[in-house]
PDB file of N, CA and C in Angstrom:
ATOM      1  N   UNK A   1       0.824  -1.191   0.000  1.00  0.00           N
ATOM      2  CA  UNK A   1       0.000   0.000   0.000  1.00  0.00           C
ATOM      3  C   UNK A   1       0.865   1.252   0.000  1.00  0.00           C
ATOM      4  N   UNK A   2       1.947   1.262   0.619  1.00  0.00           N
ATOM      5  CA  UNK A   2       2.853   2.298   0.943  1.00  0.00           C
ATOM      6  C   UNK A   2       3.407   2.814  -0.220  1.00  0.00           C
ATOM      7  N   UNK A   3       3.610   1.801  -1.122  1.00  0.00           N
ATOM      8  CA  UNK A   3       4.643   2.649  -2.368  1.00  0.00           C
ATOM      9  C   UNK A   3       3.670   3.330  -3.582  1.00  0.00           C
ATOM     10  N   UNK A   4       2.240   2.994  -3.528  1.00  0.00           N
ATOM     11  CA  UNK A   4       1.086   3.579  -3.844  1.00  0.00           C
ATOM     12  C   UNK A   4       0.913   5.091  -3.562  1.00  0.00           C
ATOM     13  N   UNK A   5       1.617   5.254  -2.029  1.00  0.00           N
ATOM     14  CA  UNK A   5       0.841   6.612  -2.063  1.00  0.00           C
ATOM     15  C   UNK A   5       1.690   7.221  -2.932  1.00  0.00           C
ATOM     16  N   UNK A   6       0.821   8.811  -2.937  1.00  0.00           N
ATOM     17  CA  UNK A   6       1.519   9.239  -3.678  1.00  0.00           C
ATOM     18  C   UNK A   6       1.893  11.478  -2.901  1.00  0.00           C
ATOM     19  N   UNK A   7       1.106  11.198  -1.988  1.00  0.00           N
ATOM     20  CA  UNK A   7       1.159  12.311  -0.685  1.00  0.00           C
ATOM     21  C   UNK A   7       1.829  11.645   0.124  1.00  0.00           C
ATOM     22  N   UNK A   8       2.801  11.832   0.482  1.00  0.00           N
ATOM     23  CA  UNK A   8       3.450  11.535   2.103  1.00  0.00           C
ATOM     24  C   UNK A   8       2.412  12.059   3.108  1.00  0.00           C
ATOM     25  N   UNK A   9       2.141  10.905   3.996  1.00  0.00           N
ATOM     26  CA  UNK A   9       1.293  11.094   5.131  1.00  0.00           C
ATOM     27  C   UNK A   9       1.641  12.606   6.469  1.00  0.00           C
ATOM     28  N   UNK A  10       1.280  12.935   6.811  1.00  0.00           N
ATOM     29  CA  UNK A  10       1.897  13.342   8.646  1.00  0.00           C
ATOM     30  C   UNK A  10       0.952  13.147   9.443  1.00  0.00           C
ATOM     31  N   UNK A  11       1.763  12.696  10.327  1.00  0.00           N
ATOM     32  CA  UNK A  11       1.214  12.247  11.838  1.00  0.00           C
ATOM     33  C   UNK A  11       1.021  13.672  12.370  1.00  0.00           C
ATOM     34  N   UNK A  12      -0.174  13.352  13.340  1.00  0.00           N
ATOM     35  CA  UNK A  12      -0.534  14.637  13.527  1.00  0.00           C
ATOM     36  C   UNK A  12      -0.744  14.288  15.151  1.00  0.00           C
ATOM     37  N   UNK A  13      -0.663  15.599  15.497  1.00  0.00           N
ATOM     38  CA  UNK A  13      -0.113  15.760  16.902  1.00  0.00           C
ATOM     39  C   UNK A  13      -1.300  16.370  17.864  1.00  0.00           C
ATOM     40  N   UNK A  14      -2.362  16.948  17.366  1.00  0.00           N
ATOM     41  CA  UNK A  14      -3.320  16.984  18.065  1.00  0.00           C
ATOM     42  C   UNK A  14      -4.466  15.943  17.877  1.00  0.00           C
ATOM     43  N   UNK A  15      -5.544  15.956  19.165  1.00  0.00           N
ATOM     44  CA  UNK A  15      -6.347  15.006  19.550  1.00  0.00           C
ATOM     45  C   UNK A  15      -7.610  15.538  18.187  1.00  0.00           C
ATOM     46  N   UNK A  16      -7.616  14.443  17.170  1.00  0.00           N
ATOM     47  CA  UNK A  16      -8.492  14.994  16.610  1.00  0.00           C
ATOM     48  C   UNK A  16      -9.685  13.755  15.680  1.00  0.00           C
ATOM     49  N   UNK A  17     -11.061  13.754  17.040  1.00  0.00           N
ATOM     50  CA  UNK A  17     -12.186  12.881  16.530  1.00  0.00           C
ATOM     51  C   UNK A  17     -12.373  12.765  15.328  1.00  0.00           C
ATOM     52  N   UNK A  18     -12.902  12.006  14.839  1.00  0.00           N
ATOM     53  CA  UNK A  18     -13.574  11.734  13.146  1.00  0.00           C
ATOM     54  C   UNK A  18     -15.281  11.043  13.431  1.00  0.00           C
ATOM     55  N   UNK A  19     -16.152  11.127  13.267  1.00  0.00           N
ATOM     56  CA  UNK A  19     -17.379  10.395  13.150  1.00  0.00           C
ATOM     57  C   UNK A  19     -17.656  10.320  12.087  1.00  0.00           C
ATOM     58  N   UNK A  20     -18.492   9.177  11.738  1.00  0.00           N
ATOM     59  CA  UNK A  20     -19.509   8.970  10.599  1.00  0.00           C
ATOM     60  C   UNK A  20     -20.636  10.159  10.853  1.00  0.00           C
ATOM     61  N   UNK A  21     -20.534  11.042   9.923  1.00  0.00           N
ATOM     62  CA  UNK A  21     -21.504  11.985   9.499  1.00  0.00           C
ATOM     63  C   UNK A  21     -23.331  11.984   9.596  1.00  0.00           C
ATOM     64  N   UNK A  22     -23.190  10.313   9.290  1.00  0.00           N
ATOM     65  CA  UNK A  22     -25.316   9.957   9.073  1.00  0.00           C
ATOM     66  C   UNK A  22     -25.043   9.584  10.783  1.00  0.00           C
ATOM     67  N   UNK A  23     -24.755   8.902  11.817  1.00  0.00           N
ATOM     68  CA  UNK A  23     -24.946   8.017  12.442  1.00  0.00           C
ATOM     69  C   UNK A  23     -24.117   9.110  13.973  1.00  0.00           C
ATOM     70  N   UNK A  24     -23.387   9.744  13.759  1.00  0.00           N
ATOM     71  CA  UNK A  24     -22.875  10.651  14.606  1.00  0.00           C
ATOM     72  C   UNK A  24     -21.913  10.233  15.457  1.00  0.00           C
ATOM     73  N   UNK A  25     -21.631   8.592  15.032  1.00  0.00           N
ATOM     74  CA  UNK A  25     -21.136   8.174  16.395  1.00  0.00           C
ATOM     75  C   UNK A  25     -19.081   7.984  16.076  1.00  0.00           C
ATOM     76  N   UNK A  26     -18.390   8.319  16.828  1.00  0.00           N
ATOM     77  CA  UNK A  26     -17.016   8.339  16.799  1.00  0.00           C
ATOM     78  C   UNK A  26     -15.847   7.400  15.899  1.00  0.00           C
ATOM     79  N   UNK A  27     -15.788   7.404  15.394  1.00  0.00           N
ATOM     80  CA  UNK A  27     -15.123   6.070  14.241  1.00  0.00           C
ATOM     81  C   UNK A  27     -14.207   6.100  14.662  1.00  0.00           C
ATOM     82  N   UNK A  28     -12.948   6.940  15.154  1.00  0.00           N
ATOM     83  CA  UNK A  28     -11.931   6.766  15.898  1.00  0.00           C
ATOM     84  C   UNK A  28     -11.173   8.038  15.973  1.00  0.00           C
ATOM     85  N   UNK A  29      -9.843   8.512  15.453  1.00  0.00           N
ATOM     86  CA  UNK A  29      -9.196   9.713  15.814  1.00  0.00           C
ATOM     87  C   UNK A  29      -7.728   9.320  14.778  1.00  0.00           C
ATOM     88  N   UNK A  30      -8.241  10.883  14.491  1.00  0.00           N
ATOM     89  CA  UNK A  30      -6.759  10.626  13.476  1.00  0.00           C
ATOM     90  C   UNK A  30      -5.605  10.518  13.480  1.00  0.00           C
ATOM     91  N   UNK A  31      -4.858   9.972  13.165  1.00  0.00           N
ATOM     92  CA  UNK A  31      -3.511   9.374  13.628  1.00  0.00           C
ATOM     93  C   UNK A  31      -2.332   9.725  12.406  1.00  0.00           C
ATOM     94  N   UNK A  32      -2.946   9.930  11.121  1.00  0.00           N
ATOM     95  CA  UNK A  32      -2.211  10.242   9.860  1.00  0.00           C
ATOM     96  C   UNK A  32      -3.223  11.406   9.512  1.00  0.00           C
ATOM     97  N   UNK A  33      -2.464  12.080   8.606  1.00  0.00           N
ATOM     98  CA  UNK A  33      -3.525  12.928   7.264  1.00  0.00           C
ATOM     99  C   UNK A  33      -2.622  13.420   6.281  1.00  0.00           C
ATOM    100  N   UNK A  34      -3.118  13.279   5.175  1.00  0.00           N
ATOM    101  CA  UNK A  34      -3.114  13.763   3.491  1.00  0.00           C
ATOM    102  C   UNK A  34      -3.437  14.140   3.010  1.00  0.00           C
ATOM    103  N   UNK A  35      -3.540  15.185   1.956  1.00  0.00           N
ATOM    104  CA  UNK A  35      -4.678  15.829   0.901  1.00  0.00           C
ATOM    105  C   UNK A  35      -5.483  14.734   0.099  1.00  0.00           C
ATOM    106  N   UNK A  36      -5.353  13.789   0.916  1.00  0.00           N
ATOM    107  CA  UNK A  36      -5.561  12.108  -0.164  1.00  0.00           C
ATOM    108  C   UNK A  36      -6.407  11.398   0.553  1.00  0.00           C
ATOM    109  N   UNK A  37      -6.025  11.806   1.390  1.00  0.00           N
ATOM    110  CA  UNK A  37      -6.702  10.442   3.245  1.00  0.00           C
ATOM    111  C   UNK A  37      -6.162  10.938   4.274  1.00  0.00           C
ATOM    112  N   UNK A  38      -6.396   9.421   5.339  1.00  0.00           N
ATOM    113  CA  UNK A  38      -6.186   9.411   6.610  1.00  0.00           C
ATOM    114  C   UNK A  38      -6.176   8.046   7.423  1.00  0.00           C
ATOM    115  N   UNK A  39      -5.747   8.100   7.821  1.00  0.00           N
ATOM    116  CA  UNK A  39      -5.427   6.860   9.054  1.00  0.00           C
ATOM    117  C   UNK A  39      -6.321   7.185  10.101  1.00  0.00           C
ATOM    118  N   UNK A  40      -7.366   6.521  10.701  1.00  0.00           N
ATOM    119  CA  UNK A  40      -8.140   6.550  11.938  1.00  0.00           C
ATOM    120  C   UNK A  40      -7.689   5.415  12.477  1.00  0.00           C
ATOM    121  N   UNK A  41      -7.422   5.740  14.244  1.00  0.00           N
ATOM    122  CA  UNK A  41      -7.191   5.010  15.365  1.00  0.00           C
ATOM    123  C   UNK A  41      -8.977   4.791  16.010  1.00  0.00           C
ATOM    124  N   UNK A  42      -9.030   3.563  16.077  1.00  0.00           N
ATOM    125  CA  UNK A  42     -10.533   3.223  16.377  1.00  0.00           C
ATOM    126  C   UNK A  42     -10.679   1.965  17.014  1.00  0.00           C
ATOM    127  N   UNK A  43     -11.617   1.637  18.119  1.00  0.00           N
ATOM    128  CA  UNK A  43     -12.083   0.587  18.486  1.00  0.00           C
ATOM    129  C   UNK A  43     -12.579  -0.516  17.812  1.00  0.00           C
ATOM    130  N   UNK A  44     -12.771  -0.202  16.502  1.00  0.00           N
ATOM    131  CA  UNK A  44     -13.433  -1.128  15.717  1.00  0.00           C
ATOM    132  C   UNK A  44     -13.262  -1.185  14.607  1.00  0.00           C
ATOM    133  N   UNK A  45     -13.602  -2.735  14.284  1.00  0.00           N
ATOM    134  CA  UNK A  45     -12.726  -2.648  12.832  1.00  0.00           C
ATOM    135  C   UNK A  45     -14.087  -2.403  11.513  1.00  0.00           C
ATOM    136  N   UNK A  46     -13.811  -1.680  10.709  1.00  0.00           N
ATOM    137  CA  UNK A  46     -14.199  -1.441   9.200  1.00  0.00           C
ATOM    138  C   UNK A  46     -14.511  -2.367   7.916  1.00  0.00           C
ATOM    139  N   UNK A  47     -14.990  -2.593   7.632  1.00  0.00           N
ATOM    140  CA  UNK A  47     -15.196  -3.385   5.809  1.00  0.00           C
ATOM    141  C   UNK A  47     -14.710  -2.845   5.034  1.00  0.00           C
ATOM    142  N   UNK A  48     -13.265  -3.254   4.296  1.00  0.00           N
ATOM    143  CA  UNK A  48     -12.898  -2.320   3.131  1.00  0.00           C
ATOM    144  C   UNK A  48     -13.717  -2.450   2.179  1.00  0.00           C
ATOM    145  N   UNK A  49     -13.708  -1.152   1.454  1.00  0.00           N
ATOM    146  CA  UNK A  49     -14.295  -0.509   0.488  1.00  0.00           C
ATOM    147  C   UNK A  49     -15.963  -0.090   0.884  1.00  0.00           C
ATOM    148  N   UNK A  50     -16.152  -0.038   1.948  1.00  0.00           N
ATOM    149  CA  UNK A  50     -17.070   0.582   2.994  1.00  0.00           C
ATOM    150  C   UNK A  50     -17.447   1.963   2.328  1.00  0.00           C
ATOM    151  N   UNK A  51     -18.062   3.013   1.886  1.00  0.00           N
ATOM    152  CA  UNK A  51     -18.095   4.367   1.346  1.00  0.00           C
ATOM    153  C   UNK A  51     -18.584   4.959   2.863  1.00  0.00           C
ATOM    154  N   UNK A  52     -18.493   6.331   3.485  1.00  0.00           N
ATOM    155  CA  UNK A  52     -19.035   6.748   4.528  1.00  0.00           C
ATOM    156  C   UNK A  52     -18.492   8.323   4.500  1.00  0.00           C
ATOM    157  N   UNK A  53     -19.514   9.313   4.843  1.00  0.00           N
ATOM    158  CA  UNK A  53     -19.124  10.585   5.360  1.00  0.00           C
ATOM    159  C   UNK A  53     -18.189  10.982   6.746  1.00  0.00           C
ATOM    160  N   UNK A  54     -17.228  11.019   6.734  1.00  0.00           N
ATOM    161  CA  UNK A  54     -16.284  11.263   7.698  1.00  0.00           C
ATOM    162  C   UNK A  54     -16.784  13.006   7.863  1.00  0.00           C
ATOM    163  N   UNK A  55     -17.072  13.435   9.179  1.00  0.00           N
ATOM    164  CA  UNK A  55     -17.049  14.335   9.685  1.00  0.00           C
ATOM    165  C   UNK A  55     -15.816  14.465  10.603  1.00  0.00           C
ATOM    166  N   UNK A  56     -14.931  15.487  10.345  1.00  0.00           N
ATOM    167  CA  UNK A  56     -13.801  15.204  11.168  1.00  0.00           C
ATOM    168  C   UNK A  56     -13.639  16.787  12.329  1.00  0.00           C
ATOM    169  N   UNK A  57     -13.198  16.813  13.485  1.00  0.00           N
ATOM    170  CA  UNK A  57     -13.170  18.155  14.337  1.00  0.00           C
ATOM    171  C   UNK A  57     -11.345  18.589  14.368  1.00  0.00           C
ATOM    172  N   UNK A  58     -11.564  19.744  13.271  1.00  0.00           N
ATOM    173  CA  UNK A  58     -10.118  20.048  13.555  1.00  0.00           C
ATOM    174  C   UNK A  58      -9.682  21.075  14.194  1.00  0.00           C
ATOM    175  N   UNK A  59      -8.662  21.000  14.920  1.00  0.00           N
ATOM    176  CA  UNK A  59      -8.364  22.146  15.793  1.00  0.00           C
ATOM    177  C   UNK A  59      -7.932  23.559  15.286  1.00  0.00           C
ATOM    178  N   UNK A  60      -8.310  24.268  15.562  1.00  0.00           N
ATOM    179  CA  UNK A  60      -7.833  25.316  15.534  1.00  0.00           C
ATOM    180  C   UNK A  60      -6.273  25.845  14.880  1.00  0.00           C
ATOM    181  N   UNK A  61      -6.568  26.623  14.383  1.00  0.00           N
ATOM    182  CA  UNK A  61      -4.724  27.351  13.926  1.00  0.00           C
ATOM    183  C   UNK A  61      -4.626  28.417  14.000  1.00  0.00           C
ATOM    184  N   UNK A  62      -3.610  29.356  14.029  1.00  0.00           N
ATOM    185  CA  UNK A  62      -3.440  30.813  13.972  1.00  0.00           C
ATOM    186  C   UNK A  62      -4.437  31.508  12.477  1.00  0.00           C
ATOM    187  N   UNK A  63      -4.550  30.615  11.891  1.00  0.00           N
ATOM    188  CA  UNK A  63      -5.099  31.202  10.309  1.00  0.00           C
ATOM    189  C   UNK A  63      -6.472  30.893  10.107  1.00  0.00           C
ATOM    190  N   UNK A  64      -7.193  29.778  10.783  1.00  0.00           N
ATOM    191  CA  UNK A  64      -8.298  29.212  11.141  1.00  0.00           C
ATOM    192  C   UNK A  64      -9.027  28.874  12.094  1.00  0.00           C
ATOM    193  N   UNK A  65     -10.543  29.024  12.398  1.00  0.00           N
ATOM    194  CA  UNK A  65     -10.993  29.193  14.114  1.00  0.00           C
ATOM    195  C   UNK A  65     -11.062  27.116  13.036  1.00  0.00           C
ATOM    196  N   UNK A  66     -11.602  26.657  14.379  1.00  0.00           N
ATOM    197  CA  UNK A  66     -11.712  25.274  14.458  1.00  0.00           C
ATOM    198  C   UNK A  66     -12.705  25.119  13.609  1.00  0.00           C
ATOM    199  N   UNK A  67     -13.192  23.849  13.097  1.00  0.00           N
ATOM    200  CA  UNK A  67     -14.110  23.211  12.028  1.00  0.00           C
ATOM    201  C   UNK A  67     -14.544  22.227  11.925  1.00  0.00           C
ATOM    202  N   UNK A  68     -15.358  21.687  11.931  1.00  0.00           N
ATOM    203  CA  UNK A  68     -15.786  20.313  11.567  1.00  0.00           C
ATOM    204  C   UNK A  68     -16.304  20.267   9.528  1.00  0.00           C
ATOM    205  N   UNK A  69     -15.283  19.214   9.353  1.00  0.00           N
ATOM    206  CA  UNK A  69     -15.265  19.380   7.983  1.00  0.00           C
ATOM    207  C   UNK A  69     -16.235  17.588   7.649  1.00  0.00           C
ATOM    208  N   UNK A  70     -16.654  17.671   6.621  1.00  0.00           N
ATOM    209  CA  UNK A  70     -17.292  16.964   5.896  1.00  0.00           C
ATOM    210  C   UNK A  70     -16.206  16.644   5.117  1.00  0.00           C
ATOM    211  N   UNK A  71     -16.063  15.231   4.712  1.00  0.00           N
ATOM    212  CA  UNK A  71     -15.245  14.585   3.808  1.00  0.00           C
ATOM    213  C   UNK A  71     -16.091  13.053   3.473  1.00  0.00           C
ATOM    214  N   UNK A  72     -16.190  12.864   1.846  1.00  0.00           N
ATOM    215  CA  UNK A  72     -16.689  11.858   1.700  1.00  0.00           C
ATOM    216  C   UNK A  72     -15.437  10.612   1.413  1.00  0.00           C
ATOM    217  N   UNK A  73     -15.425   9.610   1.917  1.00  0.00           N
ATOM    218  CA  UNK A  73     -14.257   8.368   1.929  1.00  0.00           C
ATOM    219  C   UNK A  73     -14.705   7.056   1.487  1.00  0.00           C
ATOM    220  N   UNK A  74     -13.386   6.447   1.566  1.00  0.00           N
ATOM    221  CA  UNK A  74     -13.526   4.991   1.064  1.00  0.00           C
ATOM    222  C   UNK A  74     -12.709   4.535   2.209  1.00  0.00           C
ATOM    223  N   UNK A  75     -13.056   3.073   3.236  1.00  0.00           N
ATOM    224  CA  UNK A  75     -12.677   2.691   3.292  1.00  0.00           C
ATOM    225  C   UNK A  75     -11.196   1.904   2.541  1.00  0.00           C
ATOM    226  N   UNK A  76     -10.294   2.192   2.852  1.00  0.00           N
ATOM    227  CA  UNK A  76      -8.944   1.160   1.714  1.00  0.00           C
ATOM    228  C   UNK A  76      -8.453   0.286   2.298  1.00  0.00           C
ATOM    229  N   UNK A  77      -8.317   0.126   3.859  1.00  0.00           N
ATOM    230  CA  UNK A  77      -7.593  -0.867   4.221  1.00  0.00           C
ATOM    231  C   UNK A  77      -8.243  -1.061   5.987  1.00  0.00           C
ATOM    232  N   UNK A  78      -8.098  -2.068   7.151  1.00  0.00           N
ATOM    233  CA  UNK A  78      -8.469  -2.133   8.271  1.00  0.00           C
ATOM    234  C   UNK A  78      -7.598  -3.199   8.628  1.00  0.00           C
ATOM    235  N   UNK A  79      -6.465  -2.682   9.647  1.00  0.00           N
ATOM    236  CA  UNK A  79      -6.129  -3.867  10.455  1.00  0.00           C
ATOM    237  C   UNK A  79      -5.712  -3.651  12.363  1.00  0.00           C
ATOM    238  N   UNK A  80      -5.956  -4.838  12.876  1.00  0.00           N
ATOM    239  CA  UNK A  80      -5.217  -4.534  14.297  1.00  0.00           C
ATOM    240  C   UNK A  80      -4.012  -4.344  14.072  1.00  0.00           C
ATOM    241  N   UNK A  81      -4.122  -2.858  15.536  1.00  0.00           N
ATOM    242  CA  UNK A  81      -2.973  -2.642  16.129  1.00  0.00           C
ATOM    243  C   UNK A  81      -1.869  -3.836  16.474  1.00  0.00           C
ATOM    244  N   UNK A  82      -0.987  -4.161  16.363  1.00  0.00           N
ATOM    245  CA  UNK A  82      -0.336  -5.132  17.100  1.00  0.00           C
ATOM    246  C   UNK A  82      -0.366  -4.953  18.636  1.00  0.00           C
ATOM    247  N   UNK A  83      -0.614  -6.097  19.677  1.00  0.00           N
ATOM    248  CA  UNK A  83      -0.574  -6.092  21.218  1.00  0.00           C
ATOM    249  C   UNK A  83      -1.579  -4.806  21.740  1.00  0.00           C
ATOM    250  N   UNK A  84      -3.319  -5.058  20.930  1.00  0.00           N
ATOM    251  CA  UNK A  84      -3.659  -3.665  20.975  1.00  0.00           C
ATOM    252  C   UNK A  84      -4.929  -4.079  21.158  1.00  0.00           C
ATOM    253  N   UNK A  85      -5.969  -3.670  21.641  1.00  0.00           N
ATOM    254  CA  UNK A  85      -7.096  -3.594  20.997  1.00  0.00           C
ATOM    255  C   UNK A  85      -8.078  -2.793  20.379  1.00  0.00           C
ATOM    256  N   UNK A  86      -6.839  -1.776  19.158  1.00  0.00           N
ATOM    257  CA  UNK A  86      -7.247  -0.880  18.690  1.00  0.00           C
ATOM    258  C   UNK A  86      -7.212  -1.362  16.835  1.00  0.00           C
ATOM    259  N   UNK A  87      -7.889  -0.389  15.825  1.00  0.00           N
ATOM    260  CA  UNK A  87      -7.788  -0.894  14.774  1.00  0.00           C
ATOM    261  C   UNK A  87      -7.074   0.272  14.160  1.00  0.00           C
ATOM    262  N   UNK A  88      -6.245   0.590  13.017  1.00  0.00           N
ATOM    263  CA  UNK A  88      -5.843   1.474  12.468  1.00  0.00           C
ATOM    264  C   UNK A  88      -6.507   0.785  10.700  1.00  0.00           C
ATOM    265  N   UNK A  89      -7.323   2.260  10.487  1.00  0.00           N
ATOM    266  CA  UNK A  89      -7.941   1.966   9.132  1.00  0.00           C
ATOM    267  C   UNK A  89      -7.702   3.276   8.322  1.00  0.00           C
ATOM    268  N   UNK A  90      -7.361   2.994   7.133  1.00  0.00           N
ATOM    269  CA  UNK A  90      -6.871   3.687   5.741  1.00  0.00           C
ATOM    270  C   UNK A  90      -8.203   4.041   5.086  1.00  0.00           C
ATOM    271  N   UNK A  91      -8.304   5.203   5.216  1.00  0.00           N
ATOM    272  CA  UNK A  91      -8.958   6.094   4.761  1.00  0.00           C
ATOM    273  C   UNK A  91      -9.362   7.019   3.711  1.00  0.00           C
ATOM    274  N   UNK A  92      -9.938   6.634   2.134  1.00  0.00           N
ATOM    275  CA  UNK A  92      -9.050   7.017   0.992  1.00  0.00           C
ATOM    276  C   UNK A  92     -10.221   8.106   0.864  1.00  0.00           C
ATOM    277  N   UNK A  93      -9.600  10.191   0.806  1.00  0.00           N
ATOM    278  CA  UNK A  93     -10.795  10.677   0.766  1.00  0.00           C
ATOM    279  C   UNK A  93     -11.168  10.648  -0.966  1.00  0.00           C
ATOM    280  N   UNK A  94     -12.745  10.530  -1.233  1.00  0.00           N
ATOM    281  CA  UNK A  94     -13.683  10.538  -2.530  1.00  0.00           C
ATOM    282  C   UNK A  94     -13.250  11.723  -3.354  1.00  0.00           C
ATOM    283  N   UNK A  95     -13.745  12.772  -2.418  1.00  0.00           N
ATOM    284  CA  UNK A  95     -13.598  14.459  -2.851  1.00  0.00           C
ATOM    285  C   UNK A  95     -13.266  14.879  -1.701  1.00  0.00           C
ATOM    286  N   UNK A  96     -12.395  16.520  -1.912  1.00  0.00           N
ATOM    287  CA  UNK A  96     -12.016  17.236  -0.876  1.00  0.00           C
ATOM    288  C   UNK A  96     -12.722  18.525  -1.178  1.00  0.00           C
ATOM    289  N   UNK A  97     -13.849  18.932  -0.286  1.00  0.00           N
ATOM    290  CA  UNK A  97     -14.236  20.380  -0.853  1.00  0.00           C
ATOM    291  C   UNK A  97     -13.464  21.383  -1.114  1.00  0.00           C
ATOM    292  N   UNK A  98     -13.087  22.101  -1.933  1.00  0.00           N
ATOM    293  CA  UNK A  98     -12.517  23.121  -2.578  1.00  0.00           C
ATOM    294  C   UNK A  98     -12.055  24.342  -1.672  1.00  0.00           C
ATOM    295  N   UNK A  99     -13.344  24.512  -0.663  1.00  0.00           N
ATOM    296  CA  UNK A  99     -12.798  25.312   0.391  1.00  0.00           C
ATOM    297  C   UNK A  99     -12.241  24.745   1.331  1.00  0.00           C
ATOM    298  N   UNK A 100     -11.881  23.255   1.748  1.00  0.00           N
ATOM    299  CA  UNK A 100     -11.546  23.084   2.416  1.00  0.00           C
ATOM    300  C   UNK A 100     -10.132  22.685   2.761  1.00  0.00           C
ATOM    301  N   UNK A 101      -9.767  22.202   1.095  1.00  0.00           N
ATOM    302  CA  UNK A 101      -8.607  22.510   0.516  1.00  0.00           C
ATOM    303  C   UNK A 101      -7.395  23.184   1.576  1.00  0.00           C
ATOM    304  N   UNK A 102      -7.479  24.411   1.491  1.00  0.00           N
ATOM    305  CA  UNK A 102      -6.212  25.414   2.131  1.00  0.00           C
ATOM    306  C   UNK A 102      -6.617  25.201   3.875  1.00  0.00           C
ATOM    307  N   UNK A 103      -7.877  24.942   4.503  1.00  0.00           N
ATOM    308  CA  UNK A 103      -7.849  24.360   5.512  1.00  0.00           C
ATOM    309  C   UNK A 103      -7.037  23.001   6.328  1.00  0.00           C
ATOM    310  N   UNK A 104      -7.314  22.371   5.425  1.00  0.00           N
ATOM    311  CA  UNK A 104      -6.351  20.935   5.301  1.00  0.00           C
ATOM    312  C   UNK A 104      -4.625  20.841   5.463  1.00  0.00           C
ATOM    313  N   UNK A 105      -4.090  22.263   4.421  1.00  0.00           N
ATOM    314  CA  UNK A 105      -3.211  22.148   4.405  1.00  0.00           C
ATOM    315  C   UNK A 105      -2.765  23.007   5.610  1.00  0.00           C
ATOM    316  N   UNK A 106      -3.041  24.084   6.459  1.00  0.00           N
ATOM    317  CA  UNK A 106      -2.976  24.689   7.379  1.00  0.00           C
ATOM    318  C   UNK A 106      -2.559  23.641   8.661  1.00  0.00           C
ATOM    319  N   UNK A 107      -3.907  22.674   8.521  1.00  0.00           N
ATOM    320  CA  UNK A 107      -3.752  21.824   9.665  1.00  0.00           C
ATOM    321  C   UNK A 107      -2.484  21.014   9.517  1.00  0.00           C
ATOM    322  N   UNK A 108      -1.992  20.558   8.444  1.00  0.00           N
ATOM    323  CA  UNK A 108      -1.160  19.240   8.613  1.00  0.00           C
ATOM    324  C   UNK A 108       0.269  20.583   8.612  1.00  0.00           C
ATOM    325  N   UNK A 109       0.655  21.688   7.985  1.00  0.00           N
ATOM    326  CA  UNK A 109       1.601  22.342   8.547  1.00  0.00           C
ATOM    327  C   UNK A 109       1.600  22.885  10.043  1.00  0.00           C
ATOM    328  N   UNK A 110       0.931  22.956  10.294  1.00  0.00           N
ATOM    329  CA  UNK A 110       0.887  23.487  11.737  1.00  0.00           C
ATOM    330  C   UNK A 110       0.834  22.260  12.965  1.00  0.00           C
ATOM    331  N   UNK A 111       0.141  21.015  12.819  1.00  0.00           N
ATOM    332  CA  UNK A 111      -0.001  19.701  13.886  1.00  0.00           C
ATOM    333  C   UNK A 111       0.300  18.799  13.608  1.00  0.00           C
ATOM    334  N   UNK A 112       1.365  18.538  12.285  1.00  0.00           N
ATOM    335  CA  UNK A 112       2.595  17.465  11.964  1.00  0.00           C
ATOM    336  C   UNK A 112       3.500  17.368  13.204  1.00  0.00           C
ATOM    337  N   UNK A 113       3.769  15.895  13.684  1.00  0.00           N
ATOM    338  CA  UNK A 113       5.195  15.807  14.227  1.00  0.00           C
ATOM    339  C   UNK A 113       5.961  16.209  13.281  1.00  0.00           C
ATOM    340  N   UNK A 114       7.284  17.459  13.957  1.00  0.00           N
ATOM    341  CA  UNK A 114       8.597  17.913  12.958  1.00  0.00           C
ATOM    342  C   UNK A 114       9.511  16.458  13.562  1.00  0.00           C
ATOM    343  N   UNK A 115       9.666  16.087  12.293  1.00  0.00           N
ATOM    344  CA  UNK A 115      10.913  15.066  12.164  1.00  0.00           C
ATOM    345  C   UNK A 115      12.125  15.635  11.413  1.00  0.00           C
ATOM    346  N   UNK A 116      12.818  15.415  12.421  1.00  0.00           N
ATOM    347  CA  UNK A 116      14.253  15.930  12.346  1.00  0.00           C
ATOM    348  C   UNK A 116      15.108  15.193  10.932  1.00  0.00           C
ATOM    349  N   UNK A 117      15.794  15.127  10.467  1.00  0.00           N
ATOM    350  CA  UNK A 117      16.673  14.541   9.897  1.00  0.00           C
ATOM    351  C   UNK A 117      18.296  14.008  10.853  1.00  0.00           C
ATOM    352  N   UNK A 118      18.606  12.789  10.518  1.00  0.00           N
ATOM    353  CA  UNK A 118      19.644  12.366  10.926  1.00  0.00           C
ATOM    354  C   UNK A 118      20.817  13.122  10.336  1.00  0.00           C
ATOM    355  N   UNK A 119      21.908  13.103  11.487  1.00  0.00           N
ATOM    356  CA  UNK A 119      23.022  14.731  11.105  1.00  0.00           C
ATOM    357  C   UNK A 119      23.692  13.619  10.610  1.00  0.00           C
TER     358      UNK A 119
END
């Protein structure tokens, strides 16, 4: 799956819910994000190729008050955590609204872990 992508992921550093949009209820918390997708950390595991409205709550930035964005997805992938009883599921987004676009990218520059490079 990895040599597929074609966005490098970032891990993101704030606490940030995702729900299914119709049903309201918590799908898990994001753990990756891309202009492409996302990785959700979740109690439960998924059906790939599942379609579902991800409503996601993103925090705040100096350039943006906070948001809950609408994103339509595909399930792509679901597996256990190792020694876990959590699931990490691949998240492929459908469409990215247009305005939400420069939002997106705000968040993942601003609540990326900075990874250093080896000297």
């Amino acid at each position: 799956m990895d040599e597929h992508r074609r966005n490098e992921r970032k891990r993101l550093m704030a606490f940030t819910p995702a729900y299914d949009a119709h049903t309201k209820l918590v799908l898990g918390y994001l753990g990756d994000l891309s202009m492409r997708g996302a990785m959700l950390i979740g109690e439960k595991s998924m059906e790939v190729d599942t379609e579902i409205t991800l409503e996601i709550d993103f925090p705040s930035t100096p350039e943006f008050s906070a948001r809950r964005v609408k994103i339509p997805a595909r399930v792509a992938w679901c597996r256990p955590e190792e020694n876990s009883q959590y699931f990490n599921t691949g998240m492929e987004f459908l469409r990215v609204n247009p305005m939400y676009k420069d939002f997106i990218e705000a968040i993942l520059e601003r609540y990326q872990f900075k990874r250093e490079s080896p000297a």
